[in-house]
Every structure is written in structure tokens, then in C-alpha cells.
N, C-alpha and C. Protein backbone atom coordinates (compact mmCIF):
# COMPACT_ATOMS: atom_id res chain seq x y z
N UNK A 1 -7.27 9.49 6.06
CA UNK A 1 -5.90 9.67 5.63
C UNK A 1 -5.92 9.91 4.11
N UNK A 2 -5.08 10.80 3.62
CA UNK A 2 -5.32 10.95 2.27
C UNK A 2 -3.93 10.25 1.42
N UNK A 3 -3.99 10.60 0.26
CA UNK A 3 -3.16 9.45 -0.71
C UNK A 3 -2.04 10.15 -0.61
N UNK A 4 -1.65 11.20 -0.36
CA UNK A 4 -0.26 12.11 0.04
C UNK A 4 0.48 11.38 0.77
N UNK A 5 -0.11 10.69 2.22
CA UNK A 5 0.59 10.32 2.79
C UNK A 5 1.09 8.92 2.85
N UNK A 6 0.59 8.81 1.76
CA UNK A 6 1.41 7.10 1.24
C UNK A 6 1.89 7.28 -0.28
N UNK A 7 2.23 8.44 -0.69
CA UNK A 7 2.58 8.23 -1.85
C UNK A 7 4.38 8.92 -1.92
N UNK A 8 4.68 8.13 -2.79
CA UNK A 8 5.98 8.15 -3.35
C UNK A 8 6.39 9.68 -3.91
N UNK A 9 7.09 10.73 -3.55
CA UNK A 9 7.83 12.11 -3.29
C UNK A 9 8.67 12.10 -5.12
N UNK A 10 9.21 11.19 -4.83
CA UNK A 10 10.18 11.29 -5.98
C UNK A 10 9.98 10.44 -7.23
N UNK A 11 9.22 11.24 -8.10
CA UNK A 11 8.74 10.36 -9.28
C UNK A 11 9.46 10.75 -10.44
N UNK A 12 10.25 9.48 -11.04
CA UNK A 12 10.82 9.38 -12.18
C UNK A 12 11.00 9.54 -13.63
N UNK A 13 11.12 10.39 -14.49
CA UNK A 13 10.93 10.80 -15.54
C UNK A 13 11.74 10.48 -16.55
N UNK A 14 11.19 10.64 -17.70
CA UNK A 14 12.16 9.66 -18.56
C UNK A 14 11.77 10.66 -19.88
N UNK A 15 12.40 11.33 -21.15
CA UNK A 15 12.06 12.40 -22.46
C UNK A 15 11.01 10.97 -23.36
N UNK A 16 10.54 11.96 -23.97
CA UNK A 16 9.78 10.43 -25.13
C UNK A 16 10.75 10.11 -26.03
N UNK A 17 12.20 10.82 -26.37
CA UNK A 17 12.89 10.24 -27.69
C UNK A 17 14.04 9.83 -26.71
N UNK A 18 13.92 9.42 -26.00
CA UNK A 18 15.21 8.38 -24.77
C UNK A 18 14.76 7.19 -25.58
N UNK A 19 15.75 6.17 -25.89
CA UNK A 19 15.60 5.09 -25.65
C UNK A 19 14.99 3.67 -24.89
N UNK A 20 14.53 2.79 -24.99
CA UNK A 20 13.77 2.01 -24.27
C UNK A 20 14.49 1.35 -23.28
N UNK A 21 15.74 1.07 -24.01
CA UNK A 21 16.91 0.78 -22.85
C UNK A 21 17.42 1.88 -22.03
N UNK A 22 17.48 3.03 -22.22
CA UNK A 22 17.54 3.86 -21.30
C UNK A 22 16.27 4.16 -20.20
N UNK A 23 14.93 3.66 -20.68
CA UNK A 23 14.52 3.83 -19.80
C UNK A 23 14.42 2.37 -18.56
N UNK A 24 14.47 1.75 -19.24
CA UNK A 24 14.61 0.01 -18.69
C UNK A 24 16.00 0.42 -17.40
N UNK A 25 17.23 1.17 -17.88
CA UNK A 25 18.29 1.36 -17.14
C UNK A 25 17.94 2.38 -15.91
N UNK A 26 17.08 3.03 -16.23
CA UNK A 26 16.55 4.11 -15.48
C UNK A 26 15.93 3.59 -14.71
N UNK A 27 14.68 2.87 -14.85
CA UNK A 27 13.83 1.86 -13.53
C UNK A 27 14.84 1.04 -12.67
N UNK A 28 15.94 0.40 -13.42
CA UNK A 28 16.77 -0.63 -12.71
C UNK A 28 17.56 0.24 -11.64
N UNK A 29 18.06 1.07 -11.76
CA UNK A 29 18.98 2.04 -11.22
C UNK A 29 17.98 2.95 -10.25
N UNK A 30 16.87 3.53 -10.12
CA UNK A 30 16.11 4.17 -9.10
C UNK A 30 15.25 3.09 -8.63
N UNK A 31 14.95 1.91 -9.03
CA UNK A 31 14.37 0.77 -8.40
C UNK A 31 12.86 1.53 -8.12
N UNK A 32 12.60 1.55 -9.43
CA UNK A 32 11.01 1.48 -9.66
C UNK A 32 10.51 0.77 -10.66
N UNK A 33 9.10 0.62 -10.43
CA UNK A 33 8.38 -0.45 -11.77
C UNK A 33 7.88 0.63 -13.45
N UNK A 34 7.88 1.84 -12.88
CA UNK A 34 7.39 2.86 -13.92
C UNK A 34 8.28 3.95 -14.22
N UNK A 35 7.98 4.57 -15.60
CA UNK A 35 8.95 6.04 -15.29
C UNK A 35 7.49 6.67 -16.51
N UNK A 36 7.43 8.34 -16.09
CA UNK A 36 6.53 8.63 -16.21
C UNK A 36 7.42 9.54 -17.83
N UNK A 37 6.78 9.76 -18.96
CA UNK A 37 7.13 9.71 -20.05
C UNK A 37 6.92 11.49 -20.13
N UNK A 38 7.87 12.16 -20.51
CA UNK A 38 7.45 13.47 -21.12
C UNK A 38 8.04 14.57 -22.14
N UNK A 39 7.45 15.20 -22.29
CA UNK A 39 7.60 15.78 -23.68
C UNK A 39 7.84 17.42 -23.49
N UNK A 40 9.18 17.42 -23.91
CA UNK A 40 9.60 19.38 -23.54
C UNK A 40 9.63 20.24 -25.26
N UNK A 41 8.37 20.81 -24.71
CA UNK A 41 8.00 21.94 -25.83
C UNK A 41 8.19 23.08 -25.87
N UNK A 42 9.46 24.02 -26.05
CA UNK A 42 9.63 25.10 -25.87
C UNK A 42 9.83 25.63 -24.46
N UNK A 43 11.19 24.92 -23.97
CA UNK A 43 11.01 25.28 -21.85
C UNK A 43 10.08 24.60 -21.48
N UNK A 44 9.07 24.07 -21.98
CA UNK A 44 7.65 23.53 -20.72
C UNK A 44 7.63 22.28 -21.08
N UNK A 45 7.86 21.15 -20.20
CA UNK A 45 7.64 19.80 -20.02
C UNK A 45 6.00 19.53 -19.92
N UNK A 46 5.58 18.34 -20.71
CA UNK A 46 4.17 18.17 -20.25
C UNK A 46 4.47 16.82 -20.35
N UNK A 47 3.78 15.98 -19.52
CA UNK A 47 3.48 14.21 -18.82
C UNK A 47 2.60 14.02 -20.39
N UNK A 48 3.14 13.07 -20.97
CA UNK A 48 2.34 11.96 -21.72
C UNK A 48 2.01 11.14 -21.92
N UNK A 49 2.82 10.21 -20.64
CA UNK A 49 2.76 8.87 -21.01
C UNK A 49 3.16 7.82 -19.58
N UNK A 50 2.72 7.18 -19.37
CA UNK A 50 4.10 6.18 -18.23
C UNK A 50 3.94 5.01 -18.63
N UNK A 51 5.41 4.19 -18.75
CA UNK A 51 6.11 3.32 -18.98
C UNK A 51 6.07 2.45 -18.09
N UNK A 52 5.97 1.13 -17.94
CA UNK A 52 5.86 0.49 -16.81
C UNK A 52 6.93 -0.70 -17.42
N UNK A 53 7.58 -1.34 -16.47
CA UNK A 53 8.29 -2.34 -16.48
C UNK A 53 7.93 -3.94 -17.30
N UNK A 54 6.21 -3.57 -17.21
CA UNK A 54 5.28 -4.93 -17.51
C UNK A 54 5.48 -4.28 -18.85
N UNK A 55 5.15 -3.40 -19.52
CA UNK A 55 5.38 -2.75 -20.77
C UNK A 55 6.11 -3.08 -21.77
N UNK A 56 7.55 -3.11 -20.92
CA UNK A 56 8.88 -3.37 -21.78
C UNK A 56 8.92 -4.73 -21.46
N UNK A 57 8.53 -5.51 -20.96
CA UNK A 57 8.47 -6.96 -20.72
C UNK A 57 7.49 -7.59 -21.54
N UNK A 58 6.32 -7.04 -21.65
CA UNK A 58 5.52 -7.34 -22.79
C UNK A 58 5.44 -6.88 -24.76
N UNK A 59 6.50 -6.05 -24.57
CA UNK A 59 6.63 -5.26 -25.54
C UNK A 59 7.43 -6.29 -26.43
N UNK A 60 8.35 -6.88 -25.29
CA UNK A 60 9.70 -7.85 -25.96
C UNK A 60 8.89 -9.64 -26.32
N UNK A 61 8.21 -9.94 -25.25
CA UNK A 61 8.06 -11.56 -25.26
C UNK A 61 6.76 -11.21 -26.28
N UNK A 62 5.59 -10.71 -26.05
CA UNK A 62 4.70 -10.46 -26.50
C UNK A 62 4.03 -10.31 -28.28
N UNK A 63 5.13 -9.62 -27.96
CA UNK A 63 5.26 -9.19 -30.13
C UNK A 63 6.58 -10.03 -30.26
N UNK A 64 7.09 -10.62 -29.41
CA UNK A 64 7.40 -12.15 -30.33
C UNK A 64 8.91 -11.58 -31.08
N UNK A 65 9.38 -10.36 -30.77
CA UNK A 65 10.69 -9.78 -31.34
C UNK A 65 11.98 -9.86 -30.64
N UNK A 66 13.17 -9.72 -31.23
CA UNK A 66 14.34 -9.82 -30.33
C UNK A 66 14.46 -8.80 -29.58
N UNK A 67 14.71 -8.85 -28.10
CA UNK A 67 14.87 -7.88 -27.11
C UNK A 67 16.02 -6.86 -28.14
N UNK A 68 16.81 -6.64 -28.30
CA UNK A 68 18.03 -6.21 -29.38
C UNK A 68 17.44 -5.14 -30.17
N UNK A 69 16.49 -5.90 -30.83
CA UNK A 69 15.64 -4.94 -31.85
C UNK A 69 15.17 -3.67 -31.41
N UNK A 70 14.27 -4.33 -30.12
CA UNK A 70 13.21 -3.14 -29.23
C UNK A 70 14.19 -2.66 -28.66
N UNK A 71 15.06 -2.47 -27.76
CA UNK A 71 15.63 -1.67 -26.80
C UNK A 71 16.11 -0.32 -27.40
N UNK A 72 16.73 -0.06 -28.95
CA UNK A 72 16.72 0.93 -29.35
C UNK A 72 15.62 1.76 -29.97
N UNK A 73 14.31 1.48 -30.00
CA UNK A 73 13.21 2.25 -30.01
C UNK A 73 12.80 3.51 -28.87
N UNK A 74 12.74 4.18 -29.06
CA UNK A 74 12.45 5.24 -28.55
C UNK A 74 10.78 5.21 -27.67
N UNK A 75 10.87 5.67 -26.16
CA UNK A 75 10.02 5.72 -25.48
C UNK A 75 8.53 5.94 -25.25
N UNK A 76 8.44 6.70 -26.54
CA UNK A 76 7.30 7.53 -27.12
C UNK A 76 6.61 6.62 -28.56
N UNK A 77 7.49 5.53 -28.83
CA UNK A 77 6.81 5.27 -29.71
C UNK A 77 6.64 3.70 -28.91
N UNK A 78 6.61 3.31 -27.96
CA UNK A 78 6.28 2.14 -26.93
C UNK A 78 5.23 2.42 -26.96
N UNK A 79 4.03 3.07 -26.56
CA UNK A 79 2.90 3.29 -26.86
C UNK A 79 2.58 3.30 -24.67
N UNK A 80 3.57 3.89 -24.22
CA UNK A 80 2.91 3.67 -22.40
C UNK A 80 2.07 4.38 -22.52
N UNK A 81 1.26 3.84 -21.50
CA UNK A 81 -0.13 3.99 -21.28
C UNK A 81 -0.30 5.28 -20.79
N UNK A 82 -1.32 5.79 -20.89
CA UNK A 82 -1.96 7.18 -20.78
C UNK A 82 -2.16 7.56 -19.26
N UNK A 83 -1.45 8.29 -18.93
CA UNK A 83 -1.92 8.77 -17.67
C UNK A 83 -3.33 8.93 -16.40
N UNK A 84 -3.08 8.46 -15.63
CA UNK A 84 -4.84 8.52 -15.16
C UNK A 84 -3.86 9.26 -13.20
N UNK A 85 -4.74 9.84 -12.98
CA UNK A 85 -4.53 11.16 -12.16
C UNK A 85 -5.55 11.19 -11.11
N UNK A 86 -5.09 11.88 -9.96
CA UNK A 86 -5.84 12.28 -8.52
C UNK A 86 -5.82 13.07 -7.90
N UNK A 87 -6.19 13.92 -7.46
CA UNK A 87 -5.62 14.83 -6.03
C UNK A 87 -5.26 14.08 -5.58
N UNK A 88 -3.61 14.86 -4.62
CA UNK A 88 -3.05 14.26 -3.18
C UNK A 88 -4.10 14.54 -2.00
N UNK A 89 -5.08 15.11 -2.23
CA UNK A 89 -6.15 14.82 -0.94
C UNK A 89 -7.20 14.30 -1.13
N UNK A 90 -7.33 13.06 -2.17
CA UNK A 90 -8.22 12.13 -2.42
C UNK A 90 -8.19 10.91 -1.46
N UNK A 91 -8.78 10.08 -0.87
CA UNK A 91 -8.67 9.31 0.05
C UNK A 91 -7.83 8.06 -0.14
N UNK A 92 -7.43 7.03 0.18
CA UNK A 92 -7.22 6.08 -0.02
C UNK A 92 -8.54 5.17 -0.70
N UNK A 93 -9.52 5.22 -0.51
CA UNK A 93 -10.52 4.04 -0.83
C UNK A 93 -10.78 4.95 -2.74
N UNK A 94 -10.93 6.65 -2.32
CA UNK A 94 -11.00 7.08 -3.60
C UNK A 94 -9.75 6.22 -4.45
N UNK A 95 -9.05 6.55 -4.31
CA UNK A 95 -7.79 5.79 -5.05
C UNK A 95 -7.69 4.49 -5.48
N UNK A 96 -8.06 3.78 -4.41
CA UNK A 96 -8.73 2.08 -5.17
C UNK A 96 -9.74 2.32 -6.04
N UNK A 97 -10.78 2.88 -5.40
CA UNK A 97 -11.52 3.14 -6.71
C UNK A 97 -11.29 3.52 -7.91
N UNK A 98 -10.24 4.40 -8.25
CA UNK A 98 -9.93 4.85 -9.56
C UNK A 98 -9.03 3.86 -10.43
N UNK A 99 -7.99 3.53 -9.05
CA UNK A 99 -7.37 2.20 -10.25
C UNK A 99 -8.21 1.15 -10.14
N UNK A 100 -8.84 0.50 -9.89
CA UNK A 100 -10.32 -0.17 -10.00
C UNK A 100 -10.63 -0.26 -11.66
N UNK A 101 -11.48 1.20 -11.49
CA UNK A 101 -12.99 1.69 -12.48
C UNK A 101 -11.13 1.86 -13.89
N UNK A 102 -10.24 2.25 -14.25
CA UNK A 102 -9.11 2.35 -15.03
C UNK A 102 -8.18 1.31 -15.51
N UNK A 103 -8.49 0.59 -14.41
CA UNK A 103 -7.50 -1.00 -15.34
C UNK A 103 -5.89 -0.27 -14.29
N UNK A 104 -5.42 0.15 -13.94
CA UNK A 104 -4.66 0.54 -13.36
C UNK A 104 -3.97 0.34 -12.03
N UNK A 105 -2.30 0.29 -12.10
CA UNK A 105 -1.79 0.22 -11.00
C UNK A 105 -0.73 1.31 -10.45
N UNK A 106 -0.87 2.28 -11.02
CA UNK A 106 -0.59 3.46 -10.41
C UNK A 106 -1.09 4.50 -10.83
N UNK A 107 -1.62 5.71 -9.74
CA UNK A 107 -1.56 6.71 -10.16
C UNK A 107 -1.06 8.09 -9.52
N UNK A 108 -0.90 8.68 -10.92
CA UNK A 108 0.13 9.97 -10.73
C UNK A 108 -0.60 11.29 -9.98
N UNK A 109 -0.18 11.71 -8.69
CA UNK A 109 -0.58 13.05 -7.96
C UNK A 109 -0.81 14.15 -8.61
N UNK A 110 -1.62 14.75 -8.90
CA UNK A 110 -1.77 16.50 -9.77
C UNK A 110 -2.25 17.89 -8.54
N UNK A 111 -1.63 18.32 -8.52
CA UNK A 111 -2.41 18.67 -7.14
C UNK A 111 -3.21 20.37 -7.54
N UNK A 112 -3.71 20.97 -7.37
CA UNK A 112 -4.92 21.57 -8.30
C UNK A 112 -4.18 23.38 -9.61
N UNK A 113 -2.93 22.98 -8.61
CA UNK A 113 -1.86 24.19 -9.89
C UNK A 113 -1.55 23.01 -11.24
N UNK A 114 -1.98 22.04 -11.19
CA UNK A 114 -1.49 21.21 -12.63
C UNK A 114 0.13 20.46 -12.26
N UNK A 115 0.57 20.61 -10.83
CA UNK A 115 1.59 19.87 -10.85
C UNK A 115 1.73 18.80 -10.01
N UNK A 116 2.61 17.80 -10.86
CA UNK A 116 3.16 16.34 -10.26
C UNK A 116 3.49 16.66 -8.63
N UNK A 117 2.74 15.98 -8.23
CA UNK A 117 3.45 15.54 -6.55
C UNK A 117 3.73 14.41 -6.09
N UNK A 118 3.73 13.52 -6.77
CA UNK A 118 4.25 12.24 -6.36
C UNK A 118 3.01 11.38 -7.16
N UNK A 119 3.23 9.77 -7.07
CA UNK A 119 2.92 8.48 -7.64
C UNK A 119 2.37 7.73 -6.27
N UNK A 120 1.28 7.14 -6.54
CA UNK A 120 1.15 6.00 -5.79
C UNK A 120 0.57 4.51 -6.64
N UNK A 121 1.36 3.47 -5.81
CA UNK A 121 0.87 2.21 -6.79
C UNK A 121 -0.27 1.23 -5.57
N UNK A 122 -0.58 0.41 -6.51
CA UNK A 122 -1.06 -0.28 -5.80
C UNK A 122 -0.47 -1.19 -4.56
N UNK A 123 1.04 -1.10 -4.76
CA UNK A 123 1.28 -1.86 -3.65
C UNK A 123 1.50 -1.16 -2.56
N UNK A 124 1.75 -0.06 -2.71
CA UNK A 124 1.10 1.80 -1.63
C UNK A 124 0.32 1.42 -0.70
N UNK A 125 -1.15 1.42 -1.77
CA UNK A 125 -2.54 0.80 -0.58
C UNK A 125 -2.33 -0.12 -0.11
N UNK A 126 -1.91 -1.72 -0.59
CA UNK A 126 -1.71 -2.62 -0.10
C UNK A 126 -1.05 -2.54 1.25
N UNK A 127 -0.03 -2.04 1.39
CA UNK A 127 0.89 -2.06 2.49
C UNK A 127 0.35 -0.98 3.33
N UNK A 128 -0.39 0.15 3.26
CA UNK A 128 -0.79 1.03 3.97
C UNK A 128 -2.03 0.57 4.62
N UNK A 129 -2.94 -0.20 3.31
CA UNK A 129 -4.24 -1.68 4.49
C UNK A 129 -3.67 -2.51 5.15
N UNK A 130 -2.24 -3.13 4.77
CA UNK A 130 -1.73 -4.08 5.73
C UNK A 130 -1.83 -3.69 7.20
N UNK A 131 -0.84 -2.25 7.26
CA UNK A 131 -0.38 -1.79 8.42
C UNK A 131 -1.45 -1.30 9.14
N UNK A 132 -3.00 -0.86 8.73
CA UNK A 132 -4.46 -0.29 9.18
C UNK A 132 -4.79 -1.74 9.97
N UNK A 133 -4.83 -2.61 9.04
CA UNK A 133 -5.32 -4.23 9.49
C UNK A 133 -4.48 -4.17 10.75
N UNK A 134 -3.14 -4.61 10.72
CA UNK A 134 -2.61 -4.70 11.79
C UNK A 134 -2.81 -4.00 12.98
N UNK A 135 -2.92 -2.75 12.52
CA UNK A 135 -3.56 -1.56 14.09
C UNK A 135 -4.77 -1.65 14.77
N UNK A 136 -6.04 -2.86 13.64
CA UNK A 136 -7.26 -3.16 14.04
C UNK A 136 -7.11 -4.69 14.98
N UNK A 137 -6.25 -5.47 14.30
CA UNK A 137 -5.86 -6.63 14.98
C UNK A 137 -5.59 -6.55 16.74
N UNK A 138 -3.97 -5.55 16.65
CA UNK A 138 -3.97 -5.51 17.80
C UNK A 138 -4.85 -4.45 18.55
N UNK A 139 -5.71 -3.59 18.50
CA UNK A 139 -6.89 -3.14 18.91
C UNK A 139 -8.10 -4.14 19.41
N UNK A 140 -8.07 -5.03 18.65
CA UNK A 140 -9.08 -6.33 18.95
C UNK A 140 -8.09 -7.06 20.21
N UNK A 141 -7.19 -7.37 20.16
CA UNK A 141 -6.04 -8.07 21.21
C UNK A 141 -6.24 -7.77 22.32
N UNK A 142 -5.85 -5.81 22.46
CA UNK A 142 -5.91 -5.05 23.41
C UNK A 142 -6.86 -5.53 24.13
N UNK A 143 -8.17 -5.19 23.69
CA UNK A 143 -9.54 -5.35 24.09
C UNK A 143 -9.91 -6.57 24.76
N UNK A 144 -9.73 -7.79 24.26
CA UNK A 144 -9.74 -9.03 24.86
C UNK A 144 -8.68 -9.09 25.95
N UNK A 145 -7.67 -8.97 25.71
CA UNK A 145 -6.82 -8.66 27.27
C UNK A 145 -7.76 -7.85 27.99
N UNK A 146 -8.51 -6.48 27.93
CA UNK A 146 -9.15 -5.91 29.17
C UNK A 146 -10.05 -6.69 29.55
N UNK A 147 -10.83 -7.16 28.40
CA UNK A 147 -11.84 -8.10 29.18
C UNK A 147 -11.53 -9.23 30.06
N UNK A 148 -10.36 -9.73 29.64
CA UNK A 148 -9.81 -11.25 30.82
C UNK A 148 -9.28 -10.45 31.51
N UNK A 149 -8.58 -9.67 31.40
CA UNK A 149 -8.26 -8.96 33.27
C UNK A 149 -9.35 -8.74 34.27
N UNK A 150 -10.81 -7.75 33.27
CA UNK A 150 -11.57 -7.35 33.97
C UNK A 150 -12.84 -8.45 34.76
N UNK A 151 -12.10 -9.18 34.09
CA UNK A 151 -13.40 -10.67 34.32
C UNK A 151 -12.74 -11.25 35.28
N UNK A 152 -11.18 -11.16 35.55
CA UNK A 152 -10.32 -11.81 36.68
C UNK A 152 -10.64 -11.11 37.86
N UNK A 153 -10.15 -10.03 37.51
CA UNK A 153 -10.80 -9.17 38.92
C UNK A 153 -11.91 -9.68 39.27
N UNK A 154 -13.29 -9.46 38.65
CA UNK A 154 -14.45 -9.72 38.93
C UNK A 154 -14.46 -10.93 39.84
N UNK A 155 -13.58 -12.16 39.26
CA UNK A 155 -14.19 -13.46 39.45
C UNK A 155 -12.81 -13.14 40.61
N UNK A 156 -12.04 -12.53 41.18
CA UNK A 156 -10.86 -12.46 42.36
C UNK A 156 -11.93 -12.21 43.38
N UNK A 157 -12.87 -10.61 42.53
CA UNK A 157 -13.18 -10.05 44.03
C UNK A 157 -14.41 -10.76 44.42
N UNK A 158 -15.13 -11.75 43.79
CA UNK A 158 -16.37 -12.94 44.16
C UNK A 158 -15.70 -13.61 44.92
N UNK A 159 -14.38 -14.23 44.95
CA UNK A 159 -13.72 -15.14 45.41
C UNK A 159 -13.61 -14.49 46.82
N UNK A 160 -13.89 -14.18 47.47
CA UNK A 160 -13.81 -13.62 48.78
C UNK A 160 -13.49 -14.80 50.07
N UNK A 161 -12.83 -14.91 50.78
CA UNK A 161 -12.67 -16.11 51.75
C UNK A 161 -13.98 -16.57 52.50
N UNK A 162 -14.31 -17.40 52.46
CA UNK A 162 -15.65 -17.83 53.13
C UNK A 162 -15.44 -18.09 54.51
N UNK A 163 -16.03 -17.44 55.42
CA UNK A 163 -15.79 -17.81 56.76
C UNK A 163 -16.55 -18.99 57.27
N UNK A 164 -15.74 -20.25 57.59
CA UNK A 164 -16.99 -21.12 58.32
C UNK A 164 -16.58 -21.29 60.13
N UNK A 165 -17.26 -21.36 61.08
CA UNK A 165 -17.59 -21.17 62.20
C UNK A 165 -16.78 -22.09 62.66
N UNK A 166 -16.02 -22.39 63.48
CA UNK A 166 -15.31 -23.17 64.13
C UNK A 166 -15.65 -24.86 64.15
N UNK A 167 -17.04 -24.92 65.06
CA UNK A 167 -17.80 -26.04 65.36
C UNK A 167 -18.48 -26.96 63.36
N UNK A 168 -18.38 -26.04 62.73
CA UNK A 168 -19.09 -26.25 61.67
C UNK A 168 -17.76 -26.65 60.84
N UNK A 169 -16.47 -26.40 60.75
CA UNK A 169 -15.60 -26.90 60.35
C UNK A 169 -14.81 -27.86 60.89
N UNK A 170 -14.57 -28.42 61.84
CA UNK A 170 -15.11 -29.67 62.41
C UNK A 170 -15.98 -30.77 61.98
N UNK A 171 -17.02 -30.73 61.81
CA UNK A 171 -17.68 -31.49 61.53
C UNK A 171 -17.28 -31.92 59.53
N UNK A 172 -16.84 -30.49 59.08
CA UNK A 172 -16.91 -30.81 57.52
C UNK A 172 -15.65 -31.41 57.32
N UNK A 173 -14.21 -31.62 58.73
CA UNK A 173 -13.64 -32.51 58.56
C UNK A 173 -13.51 -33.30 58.45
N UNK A 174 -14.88 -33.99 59.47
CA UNK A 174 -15.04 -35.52 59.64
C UNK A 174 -15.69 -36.02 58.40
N UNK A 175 -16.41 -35.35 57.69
CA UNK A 175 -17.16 -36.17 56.84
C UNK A 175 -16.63 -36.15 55.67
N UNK A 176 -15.71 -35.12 54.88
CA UNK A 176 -14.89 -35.13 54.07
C UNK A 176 -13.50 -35.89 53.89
N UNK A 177 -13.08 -35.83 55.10
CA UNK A 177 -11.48 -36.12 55.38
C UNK A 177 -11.18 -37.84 55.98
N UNK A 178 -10.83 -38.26 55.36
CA UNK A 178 -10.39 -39.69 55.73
C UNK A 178 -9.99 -39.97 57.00
């Protein structure tokens, strides 16, 4: 399965001279953790940057300043972190690997014309291994149900009625039966 099919379609963008509170308003309002930062040079937009929620949360408690202060700083001078990138037909395990070996919890789709196709985060894979796990679980389930059916049968069709002889059941009355 490749990272296309767990990744997020509609990825969020934010100019680098927006505001920090505009972009903070922007995550709250599309209910994402990132918005991806960019810069329009003459008609052509180019990706520089993404902003993450931990960012502006660390930006404020971190450097120890009044939220007040920071929120009118501009997006571009937050310093979000540098982009790190994949093909949408890179695998899933490729993809752990990259945010792995990067320090990273998302990354942004490029697909080989140089354009954005979507975001995936780590909680992407997470929930996409959840739902794999789960399909192996009940696969293991399945399986143990065939085997106790197939072992019932087995042990039904051993069970066969034992015929004992008239005169011979008789006798296993008397010696059994009170």
C-alpha cells in the first residue's frame, strides 16, 4: 500500500508575512496540527516552511515571552521547520523510515512534476498499522475458529455409535448398574 492512500488530500497553506495568529486561527478553524508556509514570487508560490502547532506552543512558553507579543510576528520569521518530502508511491514503512532517520512528524507528498499532493503525519501510519493489526488479529481468530470446527468434526466423525451385541450388553448392565 503506498502513502497516497493514507494521506491527507487537502493540505493547508498559510503566506510567510501572515501573522502567527492568523496562522494559529487557520489550524483551529481547518482542525489541523500544521500549515505548510509559502512564499509567492512573481505568480509562482514555492513551500518553505511548515508550521506546526508544537511550534507556536513552544515559540510562546519556551522563549519565556507574552503570547501578545508573538502572535503578531509574522510566519516566516517563526523559523518552521524545513520541509522534508516523499513520493505518494513510497510505501508506508518507507515513510516511517523517513520521519524516523528526520526527527519528524509529518511529511509533505511531491509527486515527480514538483507538486504538493497531500501530507501525511504520523498519526496516518499509526492508525493505518492499527487498522492492518486489526485485519491480522481477526485473520488469526478466523483461523482458530477453522481449526475448532475442523477438530469437532474430526472428533464428531470418531465418535461414531459403538455397536455392542445384545447378550454383551446385558451383562455390562449387570456389572455396571446397581
Amino acid at each position: 500500500m503506498n502513502i497516497a492512500t493514507i494521506s491527507q488530500r487537502s493540505v493547508v497553506a498559510v503566506d510567510e508575512h501572515a501573522s502567527l495568529q492568523e496562522a494559529a486561527q487557520l489550524m483551529r478553524d481547518r482542525h489541523v496540527g500544521a500549515v505548510v508556509v509559502t512564499r509567492g514570487d512573481a505568480g509562482h508560490t514555492r513551500l518553505v516552511g511548515l508550521l506546526t502547532d508544537r511550534d507556536l506552543a513552544l515559540l510562546v512558553v519556551a522563549e519565556g515571552s507574552s503570547p501578545r507579543a508573538q502572535v503578531g510576528g509574522a510566519v516566516g520569521q517563526a523559523g518552521g521547520k524545513g520541509l522534508v518530502a516523499i513520493s505518494p508511491q513510497a510505501s508506508q514503512a518507507e515513510a516511517a523510515q523517513t520521519m524516523r532517520e528526520a526527527g519528524v512528524r509529518r511529511l509533505l507528498l511531491i509527486d515527480g512534476q514538483g507538486r504538493l499532493t497531500g501530507i501525511v503525519t504520523l498519526d496516518d501510519l499509526i492508525a493505518s498499522y492499527a487498522d492492518q493489526l486489526g485485519d491480522v488479529a481477526a485473520a488469526l481468530e478466523r483461523g482458530i475458529e477453522h481449526e475448532v470446527e475442523r477438530d469437532r468434526a474430526a472428533d464428531d466423525a470418531d465418535a461414531a455409535p459403538v455397536l455392542v451385541p445384545p447378550d454383551l450388553a446385558v451383562s455390562w448392565r449387570r456389572v455396571f448398574e446397581p
